[in-house]
PDB file of N, CA and C in Angstrom:
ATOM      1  N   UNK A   1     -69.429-130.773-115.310  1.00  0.00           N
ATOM      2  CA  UNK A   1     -68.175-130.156-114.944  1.00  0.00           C
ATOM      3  C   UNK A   1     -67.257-131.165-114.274  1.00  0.00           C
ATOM      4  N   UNK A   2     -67.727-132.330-113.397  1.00  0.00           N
ATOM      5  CA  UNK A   2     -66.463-132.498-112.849  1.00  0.00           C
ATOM      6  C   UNK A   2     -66.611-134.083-113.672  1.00  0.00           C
ATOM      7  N   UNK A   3     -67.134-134.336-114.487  1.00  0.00           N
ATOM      8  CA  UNK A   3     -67.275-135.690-115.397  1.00  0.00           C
ATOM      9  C   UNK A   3     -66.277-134.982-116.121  1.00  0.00           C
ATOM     10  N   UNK A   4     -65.862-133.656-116.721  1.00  0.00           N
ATOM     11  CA  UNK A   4     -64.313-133.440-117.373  1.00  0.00           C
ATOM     12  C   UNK A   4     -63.238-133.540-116.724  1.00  0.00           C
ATOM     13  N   UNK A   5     -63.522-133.169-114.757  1.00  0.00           N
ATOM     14  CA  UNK A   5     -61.936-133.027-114.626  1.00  0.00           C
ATOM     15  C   UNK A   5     -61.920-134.271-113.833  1.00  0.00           C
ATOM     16  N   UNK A   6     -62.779-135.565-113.927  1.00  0.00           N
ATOM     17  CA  UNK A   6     -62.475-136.715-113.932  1.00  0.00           C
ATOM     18  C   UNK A   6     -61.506-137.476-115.276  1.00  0.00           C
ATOM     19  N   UNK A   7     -62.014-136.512-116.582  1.00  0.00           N
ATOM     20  CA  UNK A   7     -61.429-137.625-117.235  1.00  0.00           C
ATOM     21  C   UNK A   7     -59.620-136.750-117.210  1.00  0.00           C
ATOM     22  N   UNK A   8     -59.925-135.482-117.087  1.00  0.00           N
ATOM     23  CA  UNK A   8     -58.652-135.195-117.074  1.00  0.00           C
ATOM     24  C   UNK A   8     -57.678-135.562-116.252  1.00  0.00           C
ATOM     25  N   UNK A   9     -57.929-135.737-114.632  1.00  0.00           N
ATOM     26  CA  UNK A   9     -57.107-136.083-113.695  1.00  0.00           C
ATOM     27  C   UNK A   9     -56.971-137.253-113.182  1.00  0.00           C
ATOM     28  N   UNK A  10     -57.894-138.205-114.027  1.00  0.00           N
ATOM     29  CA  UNK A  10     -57.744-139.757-114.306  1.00  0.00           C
ATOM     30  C   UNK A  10     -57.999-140.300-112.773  1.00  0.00           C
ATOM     31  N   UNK A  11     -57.565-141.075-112.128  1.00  0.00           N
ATOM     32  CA  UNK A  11     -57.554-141.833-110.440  1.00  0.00           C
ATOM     33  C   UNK A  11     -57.405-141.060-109.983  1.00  0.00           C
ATOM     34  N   UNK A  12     -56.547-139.847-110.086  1.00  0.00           N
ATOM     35  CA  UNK A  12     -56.403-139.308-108.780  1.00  0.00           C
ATOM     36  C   UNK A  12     -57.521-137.710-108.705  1.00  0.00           C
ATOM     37  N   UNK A  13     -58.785-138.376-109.053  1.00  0.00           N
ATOM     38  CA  UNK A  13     -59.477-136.607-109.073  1.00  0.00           C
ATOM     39  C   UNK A  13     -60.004-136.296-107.929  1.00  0.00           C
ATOM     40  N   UNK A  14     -59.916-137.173-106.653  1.00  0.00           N
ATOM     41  CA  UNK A  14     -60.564-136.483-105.487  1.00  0.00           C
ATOM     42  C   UNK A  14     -59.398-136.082-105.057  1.00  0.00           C
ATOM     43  N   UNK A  15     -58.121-135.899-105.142  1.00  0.00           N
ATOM     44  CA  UNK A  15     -57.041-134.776-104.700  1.00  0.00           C
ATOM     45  C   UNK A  15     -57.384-134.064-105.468  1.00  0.00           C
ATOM     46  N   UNK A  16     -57.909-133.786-106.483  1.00  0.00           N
ATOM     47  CA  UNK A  16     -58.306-132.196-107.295  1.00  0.00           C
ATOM     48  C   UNK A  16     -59.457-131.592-107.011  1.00  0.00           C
ATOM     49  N   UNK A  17     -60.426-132.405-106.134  1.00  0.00           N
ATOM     50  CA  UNK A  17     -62.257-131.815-105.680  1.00  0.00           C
ATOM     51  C   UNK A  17     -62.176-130.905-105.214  1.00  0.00           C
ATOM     52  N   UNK A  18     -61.613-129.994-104.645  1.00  0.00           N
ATOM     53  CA  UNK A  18     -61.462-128.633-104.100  1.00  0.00           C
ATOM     54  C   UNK A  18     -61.260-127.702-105.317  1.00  0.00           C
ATOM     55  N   UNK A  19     -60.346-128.221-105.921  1.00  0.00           N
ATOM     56  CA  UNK A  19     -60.024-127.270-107.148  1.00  0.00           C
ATOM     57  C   UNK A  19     -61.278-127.128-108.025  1.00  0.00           C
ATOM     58  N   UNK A  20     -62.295-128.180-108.330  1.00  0.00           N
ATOM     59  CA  UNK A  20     -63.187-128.450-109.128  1.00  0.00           C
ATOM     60  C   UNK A  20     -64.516-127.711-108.600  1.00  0.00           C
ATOM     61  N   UNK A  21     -64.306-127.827-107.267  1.00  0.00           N
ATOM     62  CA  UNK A  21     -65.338-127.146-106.195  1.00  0.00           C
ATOM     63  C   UNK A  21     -65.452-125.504-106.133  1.00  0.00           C
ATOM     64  N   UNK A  22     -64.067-125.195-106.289  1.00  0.00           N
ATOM     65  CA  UNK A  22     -64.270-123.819-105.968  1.00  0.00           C
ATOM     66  C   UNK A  22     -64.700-122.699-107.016  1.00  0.00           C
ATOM     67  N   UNK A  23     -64.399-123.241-108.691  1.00  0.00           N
ATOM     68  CA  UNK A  23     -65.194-122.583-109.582  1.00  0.00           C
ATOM     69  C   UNK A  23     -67.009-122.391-109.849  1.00  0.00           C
ATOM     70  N   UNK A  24     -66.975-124.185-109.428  1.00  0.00           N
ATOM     71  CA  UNK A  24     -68.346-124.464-109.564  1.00  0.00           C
ATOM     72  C   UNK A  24     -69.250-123.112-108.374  1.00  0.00           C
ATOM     73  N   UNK A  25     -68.897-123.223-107.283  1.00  0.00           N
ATOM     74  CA  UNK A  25     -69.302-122.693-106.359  1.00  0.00           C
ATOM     75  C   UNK A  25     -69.340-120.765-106.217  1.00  0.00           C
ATOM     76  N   UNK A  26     -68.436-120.575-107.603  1.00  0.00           N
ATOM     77  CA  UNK A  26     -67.755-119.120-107.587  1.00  0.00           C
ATOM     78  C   UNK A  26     -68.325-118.538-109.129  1.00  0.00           C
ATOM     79  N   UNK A  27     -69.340-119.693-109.325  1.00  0.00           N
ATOM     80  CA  UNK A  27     -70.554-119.690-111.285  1.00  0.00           C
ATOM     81  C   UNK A  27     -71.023-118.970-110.799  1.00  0.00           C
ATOM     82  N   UNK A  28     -72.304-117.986-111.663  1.00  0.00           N
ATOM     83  CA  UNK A  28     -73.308-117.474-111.380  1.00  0.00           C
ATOM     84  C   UNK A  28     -74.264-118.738-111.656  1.00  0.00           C
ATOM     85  N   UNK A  29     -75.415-119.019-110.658  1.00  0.00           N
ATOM     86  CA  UNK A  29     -76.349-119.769-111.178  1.00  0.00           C
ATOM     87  C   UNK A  29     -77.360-119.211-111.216  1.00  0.00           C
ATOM     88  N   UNK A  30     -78.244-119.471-112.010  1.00  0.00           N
ATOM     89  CA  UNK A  30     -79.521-118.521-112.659  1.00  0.00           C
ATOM     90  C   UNK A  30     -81.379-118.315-111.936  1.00  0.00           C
ATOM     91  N   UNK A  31     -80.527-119.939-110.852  1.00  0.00           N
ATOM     92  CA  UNK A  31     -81.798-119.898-110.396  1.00  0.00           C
ATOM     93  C   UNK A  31     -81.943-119.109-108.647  1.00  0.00           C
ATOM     94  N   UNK A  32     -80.533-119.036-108.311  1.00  0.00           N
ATOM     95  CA  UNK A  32     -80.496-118.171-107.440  1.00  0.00           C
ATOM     96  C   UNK A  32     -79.926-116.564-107.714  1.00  0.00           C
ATOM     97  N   UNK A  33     -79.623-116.330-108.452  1.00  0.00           N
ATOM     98  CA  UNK A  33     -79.311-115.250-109.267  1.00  0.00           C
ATOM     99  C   UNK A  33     -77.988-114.531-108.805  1.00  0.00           C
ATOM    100  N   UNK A  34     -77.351-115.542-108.168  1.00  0.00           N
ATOM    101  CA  UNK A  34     -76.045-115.444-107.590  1.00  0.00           C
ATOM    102  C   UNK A  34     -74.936-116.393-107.765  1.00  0.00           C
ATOM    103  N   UNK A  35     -73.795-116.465-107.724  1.00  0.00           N
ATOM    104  CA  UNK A  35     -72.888-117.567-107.202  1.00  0.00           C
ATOM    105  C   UNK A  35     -73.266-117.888-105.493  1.00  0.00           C
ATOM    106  N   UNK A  36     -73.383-119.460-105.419  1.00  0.00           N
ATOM    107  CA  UNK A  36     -73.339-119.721-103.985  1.00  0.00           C
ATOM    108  C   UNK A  36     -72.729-119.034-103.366  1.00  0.00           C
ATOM    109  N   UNK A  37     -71.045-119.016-103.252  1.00  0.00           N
ATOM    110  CA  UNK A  37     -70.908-118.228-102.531  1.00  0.00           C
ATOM    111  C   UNK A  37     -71.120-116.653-102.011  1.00  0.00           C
ATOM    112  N   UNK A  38     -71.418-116.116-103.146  1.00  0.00           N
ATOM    113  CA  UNK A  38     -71.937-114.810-103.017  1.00  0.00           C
ATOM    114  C   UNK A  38     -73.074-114.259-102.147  1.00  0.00           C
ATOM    115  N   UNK A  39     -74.236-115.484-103.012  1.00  0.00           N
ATOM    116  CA  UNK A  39     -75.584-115.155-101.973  1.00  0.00           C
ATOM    117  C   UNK A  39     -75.359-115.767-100.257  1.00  0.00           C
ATOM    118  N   UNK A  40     -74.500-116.623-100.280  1.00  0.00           N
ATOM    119  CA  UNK A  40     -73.990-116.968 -98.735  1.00  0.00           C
ATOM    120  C   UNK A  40     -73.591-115.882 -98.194  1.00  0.00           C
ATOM    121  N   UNK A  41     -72.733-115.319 -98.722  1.00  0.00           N
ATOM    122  CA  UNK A  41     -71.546-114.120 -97.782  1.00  0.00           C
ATOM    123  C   UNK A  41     -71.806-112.716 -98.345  1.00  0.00           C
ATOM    124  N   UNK A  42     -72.567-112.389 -99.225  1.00  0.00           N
ATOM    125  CA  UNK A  42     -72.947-111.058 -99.803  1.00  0.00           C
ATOM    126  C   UNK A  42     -71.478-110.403-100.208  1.00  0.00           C
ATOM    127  N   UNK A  43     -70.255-111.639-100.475  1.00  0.00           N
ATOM    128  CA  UNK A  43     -69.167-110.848-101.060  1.00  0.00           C
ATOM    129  C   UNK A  43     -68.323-111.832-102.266  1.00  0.00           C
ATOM    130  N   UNK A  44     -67.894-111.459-103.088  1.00  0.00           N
ATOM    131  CA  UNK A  44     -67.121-112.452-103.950  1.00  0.00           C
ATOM    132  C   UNK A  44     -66.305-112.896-103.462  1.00  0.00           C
ATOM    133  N   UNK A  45     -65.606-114.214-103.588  1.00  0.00           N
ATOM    134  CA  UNK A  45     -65.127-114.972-102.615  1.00  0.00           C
ATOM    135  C   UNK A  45     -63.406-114.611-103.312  1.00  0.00           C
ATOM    136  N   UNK A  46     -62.629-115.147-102.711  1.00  0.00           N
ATOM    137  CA  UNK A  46     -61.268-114.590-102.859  1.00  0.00           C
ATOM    138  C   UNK A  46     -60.542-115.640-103.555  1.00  0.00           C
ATOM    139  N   UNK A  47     -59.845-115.298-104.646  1.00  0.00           N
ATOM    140  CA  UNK A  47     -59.155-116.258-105.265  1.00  0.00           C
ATOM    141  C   UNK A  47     -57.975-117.324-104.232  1.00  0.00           C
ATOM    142  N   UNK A  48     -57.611-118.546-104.689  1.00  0.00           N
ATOM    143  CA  UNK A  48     -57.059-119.215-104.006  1.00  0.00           C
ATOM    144  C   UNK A  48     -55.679-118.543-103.246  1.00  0.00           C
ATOM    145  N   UNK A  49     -55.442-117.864-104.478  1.00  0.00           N
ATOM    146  CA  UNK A  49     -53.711-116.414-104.534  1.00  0.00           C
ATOM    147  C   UNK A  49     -54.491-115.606-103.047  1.00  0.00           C
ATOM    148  N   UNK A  50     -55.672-115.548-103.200  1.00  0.00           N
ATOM    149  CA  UNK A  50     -55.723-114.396-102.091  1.00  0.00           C
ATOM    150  C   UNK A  50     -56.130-114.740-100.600  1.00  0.00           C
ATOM    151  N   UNK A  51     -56.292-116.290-100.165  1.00  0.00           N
ATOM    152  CA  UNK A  51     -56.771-116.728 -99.136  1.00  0.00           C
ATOM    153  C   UNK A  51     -55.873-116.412 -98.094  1.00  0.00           C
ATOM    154  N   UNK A  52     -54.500-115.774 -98.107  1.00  0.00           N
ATOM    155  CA  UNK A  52     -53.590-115.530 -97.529  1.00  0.00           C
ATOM    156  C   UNK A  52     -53.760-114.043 -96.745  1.00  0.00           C
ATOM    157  N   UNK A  53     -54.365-113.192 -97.247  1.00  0.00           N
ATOM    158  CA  UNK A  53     -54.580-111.608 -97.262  1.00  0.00           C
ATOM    159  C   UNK A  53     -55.946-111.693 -96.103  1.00  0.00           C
ATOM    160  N   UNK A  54     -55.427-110.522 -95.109  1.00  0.00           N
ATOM    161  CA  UNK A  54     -55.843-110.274 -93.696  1.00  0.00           C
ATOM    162  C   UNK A  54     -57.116-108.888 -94.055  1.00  0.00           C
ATOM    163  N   UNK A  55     -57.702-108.958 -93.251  1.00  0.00           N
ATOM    164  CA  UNK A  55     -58.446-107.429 -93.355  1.00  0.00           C
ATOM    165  C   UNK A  55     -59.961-107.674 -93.169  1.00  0.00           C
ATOM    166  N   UNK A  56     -60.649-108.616 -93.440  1.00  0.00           N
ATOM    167  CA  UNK A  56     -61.922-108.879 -93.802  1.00  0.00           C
ATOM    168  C   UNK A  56     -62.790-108.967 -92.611  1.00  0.00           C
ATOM    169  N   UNK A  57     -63.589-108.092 -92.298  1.00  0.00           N
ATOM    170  CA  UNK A  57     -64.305-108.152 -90.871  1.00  0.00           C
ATOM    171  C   UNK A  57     -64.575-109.614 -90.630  1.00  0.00           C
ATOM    172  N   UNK A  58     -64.391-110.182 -89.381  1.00  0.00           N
ATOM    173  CA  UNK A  58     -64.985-110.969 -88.885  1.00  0.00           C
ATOM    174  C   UNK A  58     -66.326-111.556 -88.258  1.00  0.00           C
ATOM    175  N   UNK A  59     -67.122-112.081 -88.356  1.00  0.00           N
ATOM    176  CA  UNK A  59     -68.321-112.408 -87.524  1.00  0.00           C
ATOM    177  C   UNK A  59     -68.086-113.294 -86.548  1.00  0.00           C
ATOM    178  N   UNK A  60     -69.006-113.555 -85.887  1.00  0.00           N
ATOM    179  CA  UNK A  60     -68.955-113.942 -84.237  1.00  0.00           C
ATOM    180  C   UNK A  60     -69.836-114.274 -83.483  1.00  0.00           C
ATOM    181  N   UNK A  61     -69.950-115.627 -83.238  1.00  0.00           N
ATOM    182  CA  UNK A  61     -71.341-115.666 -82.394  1.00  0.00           C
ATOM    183  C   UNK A  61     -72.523-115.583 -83.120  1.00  0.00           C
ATOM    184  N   UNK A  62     -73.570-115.007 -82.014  1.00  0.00           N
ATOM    185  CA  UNK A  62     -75.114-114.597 -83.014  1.00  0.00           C
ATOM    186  C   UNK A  62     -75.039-114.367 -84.238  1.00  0.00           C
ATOM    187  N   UNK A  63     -74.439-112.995 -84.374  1.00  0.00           N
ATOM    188  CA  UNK A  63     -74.166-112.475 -86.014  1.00  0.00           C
ATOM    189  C   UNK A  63     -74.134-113.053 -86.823  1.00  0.00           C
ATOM    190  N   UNK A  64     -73.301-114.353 -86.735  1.00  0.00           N
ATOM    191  CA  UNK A  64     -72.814-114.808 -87.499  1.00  0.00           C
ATOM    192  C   UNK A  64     -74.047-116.246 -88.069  1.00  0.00           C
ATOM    193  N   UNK A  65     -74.660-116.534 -87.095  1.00  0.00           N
ATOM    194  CA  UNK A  65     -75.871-117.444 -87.141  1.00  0.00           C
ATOM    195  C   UNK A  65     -76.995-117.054 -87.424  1.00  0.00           C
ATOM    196  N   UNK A  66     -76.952-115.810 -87.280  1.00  0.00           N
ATOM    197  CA  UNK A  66     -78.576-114.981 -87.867  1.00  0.00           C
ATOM    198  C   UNK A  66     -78.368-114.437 -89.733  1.00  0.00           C
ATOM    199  N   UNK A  67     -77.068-114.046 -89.775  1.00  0.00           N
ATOM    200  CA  UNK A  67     -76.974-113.545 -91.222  1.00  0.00           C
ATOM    201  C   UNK A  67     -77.017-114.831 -92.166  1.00  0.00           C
ATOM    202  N   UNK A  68     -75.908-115.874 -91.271  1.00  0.00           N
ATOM    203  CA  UNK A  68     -76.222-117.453 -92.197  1.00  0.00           C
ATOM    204  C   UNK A  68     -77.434-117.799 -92.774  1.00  0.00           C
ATOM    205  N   UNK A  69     -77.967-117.814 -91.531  1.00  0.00           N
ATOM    206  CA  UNK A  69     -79.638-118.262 -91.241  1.00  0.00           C
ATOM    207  C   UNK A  69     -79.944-117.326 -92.526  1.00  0.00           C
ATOM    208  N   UNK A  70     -80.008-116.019 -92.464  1.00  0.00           N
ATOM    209  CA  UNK A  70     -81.008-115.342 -93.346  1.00  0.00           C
ATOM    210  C   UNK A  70     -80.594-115.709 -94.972  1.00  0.00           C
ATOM    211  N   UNK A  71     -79.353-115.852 -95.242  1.00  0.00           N
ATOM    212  CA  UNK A  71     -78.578-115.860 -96.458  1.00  0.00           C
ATOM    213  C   UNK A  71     -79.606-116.941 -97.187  1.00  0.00           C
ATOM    214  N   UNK A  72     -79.185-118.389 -95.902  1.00  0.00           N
ATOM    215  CA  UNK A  72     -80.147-119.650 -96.541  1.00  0.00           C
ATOM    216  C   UNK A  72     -81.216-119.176 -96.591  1.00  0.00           C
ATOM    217  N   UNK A  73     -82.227-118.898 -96.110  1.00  0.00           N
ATOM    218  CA  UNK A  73     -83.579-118.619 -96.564  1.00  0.00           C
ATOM    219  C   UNK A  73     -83.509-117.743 -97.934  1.00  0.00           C
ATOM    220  N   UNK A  74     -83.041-117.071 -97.900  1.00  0.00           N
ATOM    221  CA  UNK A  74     -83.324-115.866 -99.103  1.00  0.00           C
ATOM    222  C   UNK A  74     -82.926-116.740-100.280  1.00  0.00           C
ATOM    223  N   UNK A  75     -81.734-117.827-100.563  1.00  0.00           N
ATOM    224  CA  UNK A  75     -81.314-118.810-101.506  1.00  0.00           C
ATOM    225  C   UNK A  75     -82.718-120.223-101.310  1.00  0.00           C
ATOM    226  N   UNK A  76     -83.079-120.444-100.523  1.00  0.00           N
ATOM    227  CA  UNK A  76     -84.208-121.642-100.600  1.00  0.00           C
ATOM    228  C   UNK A  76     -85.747-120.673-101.542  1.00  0.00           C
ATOM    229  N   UNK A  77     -85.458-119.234-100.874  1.00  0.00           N
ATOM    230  CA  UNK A  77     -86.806-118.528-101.251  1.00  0.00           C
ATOM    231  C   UNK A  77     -86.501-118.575-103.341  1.00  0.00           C
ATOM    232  N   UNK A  78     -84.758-118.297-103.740  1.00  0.00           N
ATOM    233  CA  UNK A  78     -84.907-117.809-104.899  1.00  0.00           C
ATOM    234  C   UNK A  78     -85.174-119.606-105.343  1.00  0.00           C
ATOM    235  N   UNK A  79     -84.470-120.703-105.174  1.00  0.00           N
ATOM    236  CA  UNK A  79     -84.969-121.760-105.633  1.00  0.00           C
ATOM    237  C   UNK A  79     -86.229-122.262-106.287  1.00  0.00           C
ATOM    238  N   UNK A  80     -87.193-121.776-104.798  1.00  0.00           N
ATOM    239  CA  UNK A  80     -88.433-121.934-105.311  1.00  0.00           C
ATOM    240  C   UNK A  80     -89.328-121.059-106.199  1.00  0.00           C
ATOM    241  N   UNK A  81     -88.480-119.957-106.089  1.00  0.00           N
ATOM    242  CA  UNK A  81     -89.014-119.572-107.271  1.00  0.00           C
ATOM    243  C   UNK A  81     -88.544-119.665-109.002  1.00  0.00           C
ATOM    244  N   UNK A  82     -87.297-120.041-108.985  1.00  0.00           N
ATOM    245  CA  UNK A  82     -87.087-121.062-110.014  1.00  0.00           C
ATOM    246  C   UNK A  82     -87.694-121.782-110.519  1.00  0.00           C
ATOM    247  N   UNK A  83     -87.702-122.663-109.597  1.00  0.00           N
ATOM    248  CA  UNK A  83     -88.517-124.234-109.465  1.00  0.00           C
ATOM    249  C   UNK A  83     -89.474-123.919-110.151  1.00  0.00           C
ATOM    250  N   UNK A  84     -90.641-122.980-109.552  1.00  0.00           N
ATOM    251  CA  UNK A  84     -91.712-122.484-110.409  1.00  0.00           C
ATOM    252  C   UNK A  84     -92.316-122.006-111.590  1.00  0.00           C
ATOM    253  N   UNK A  85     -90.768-121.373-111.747  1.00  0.00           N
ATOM    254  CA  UNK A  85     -90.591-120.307-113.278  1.00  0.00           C
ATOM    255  C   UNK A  85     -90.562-121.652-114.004  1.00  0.00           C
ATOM    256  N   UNK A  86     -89.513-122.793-113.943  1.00  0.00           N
ATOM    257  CA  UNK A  86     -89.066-123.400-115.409  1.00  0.00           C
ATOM    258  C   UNK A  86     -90.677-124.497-114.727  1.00  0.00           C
ATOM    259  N   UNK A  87     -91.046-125.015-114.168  1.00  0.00           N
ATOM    260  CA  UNK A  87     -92.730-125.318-113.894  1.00  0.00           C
ATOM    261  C   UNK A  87     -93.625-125.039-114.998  1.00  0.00           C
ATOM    262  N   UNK A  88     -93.588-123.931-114.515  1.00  0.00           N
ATOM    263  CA  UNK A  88     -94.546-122.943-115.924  1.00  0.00           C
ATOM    264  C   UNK A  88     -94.059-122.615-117.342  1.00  0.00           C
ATOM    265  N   UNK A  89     -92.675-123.030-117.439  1.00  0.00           N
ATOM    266  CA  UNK A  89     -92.368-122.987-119.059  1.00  0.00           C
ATOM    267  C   UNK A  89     -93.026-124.482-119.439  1.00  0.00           C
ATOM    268  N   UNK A  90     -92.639-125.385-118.488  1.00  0.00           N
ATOM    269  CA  UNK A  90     -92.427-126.468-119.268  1.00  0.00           C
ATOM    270  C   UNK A  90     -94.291-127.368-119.166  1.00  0.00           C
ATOM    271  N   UNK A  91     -95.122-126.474-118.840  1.00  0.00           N
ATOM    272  CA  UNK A  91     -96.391-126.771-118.785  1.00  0.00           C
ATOM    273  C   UNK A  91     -97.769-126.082-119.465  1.00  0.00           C
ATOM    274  N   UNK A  92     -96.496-124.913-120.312  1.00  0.00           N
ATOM    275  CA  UNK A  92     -96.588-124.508-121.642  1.00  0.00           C
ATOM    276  C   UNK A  92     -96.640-125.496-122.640  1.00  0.00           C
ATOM    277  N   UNK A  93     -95.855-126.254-122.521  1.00  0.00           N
ATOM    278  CA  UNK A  93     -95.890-127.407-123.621  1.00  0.00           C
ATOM    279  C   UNK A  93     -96.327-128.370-123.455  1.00  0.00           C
ATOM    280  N   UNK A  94     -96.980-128.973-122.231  1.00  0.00           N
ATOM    281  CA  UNK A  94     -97.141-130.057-122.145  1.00  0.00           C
ATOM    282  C   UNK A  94     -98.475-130.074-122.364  1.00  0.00           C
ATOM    283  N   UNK A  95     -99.192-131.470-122.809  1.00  0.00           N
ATOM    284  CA  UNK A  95    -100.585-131.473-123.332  1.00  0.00           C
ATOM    285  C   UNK A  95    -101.227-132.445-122.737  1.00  0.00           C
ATOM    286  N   UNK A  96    -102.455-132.291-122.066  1.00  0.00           N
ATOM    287  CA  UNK A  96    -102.931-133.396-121.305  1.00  0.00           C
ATOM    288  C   UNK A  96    -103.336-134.815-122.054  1.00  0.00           C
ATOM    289  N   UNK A  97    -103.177-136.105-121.537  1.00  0.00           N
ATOM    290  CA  UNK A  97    -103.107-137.185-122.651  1.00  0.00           C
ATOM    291  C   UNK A  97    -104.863-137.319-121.756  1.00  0.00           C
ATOM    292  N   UNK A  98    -105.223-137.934-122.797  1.00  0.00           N
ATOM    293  CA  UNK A  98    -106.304-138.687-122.046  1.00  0.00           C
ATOM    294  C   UNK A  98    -106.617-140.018-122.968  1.00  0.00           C
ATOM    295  N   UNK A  99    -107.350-141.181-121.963  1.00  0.00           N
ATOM    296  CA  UNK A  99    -107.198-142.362-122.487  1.00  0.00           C
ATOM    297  C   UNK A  99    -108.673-143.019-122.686  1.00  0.00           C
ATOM    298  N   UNK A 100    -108.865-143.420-123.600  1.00  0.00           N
ATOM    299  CA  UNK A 100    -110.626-144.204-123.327  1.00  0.00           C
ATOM    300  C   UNK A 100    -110.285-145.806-122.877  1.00  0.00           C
ATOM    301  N   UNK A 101    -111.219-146.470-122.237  1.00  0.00           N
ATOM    302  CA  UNK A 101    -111.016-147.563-122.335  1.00  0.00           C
ATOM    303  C   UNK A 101    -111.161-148.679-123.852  1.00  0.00           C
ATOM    304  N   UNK A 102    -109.887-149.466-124.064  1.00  0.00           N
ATOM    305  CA  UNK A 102    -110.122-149.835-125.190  1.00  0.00           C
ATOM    306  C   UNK A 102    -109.126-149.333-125.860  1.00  0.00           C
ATOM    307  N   UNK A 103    -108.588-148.118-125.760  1.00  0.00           N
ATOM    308  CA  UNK A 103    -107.488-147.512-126.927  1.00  0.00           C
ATOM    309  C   UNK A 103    -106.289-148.443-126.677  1.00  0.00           C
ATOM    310  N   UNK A 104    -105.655-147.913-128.237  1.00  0.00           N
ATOM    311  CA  UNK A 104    -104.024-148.982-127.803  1.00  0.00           C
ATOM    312  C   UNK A 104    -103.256-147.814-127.406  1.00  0.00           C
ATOM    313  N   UNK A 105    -102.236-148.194-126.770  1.00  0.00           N
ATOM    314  CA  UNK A 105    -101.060-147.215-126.479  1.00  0.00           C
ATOM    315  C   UNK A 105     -99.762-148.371-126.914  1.00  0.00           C
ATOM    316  N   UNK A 106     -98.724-147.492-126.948  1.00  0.00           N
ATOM    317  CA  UNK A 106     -97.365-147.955-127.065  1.00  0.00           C
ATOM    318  C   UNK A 106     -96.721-147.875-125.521  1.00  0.00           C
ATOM    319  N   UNK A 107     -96.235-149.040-125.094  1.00  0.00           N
ATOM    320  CA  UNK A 107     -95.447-148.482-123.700  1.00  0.00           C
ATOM    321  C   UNK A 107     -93.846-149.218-123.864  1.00  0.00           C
ATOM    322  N   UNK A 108     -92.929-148.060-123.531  1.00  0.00           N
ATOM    323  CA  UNK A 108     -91.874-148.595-123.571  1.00  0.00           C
ATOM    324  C   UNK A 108     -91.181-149.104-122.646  1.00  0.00           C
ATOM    325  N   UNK A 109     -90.571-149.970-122.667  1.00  0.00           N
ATOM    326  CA  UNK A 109     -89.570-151.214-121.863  1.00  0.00           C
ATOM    327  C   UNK A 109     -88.466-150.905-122.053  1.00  0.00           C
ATOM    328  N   UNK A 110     -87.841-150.824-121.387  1.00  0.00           N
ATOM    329  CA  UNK A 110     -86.128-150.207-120.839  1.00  0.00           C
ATOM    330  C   UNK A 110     -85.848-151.819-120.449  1.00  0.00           C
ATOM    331  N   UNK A 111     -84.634-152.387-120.969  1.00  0.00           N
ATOM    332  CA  UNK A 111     -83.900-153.420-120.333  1.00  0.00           C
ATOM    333  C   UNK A 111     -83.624-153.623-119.627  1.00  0.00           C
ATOM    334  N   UNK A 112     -83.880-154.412-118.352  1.00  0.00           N
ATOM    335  CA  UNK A 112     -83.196-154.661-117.077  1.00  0.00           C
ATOM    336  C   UNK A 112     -81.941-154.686-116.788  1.00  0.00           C
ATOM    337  N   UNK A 113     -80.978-154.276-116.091  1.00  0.00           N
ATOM    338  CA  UNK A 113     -79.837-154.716-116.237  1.00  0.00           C
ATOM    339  C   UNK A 113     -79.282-155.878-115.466  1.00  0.00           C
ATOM    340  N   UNK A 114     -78.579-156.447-116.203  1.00  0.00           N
ATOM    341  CA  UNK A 114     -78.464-158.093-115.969  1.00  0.00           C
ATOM    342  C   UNK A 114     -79.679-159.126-116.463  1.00  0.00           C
ATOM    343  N   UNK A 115     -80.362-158.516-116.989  1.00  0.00           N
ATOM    344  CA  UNK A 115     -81.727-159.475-117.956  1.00  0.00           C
ATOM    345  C   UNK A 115     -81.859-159.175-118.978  1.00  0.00           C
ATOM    346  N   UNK A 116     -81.333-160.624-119.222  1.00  0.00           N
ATOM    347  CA  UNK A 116     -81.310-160.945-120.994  1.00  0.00           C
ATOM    348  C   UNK A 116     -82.496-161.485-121.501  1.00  0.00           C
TER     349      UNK A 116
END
């Protein structure tokens, strides 16, 4: 995502990182089963048009450090269970190698960079 609105906004794309930030952040992602901001604040976050508009209870103090607190945990808890889920797809496929002494293998070499 923001390797496009680099090439679009050419030199000047960190005056646009907010703009680039606030969709990314306003996605659903799959492994927390929320948009960040959502599972942060348990509310959809307000378009840029609406950051102006009054009304929205405030938090304060404790409240406001205990619900944080809990938000992050409950987003670290769905991670790991992500983490786990695509774990177990991808160990579905994988096949244990095993080696005798004596066998040939192929090993590949990646070029150094700056060594010719």
């Amino acid at each position: 995502m923001l390797r496009a609105c680099v090439i679009d906004f050419g030199n000047g794309w960190n005056k646009h990182l907010p703009l680039a930030e606030f969709p990314y952040n306003n996605s659903y992602h799959a492994s927390i089963k929320a948009a960040p901001f959502e599972a942060l604040y348990e509310r959809k976050c307000r378009s840029p048009v609406c950051w102006s508009e009054v009304g929205d209870a405030q938090l304060t103090g404790p409240e406001l450090i205990r619900e944080t607190t809990e938000m992050i945990v409950q987003i670290k808890n769905r991670l790991l269970a992500a983490r786990s889920r695509q774990k177990s797809y991808e160990d579905v496929r994988r096949k244990p190698l095993e080696f005798e002494v004596g066998d040939r293998v192929m090993l590949k070499v990646s070029p150094w960079k700056g060594v010719i």
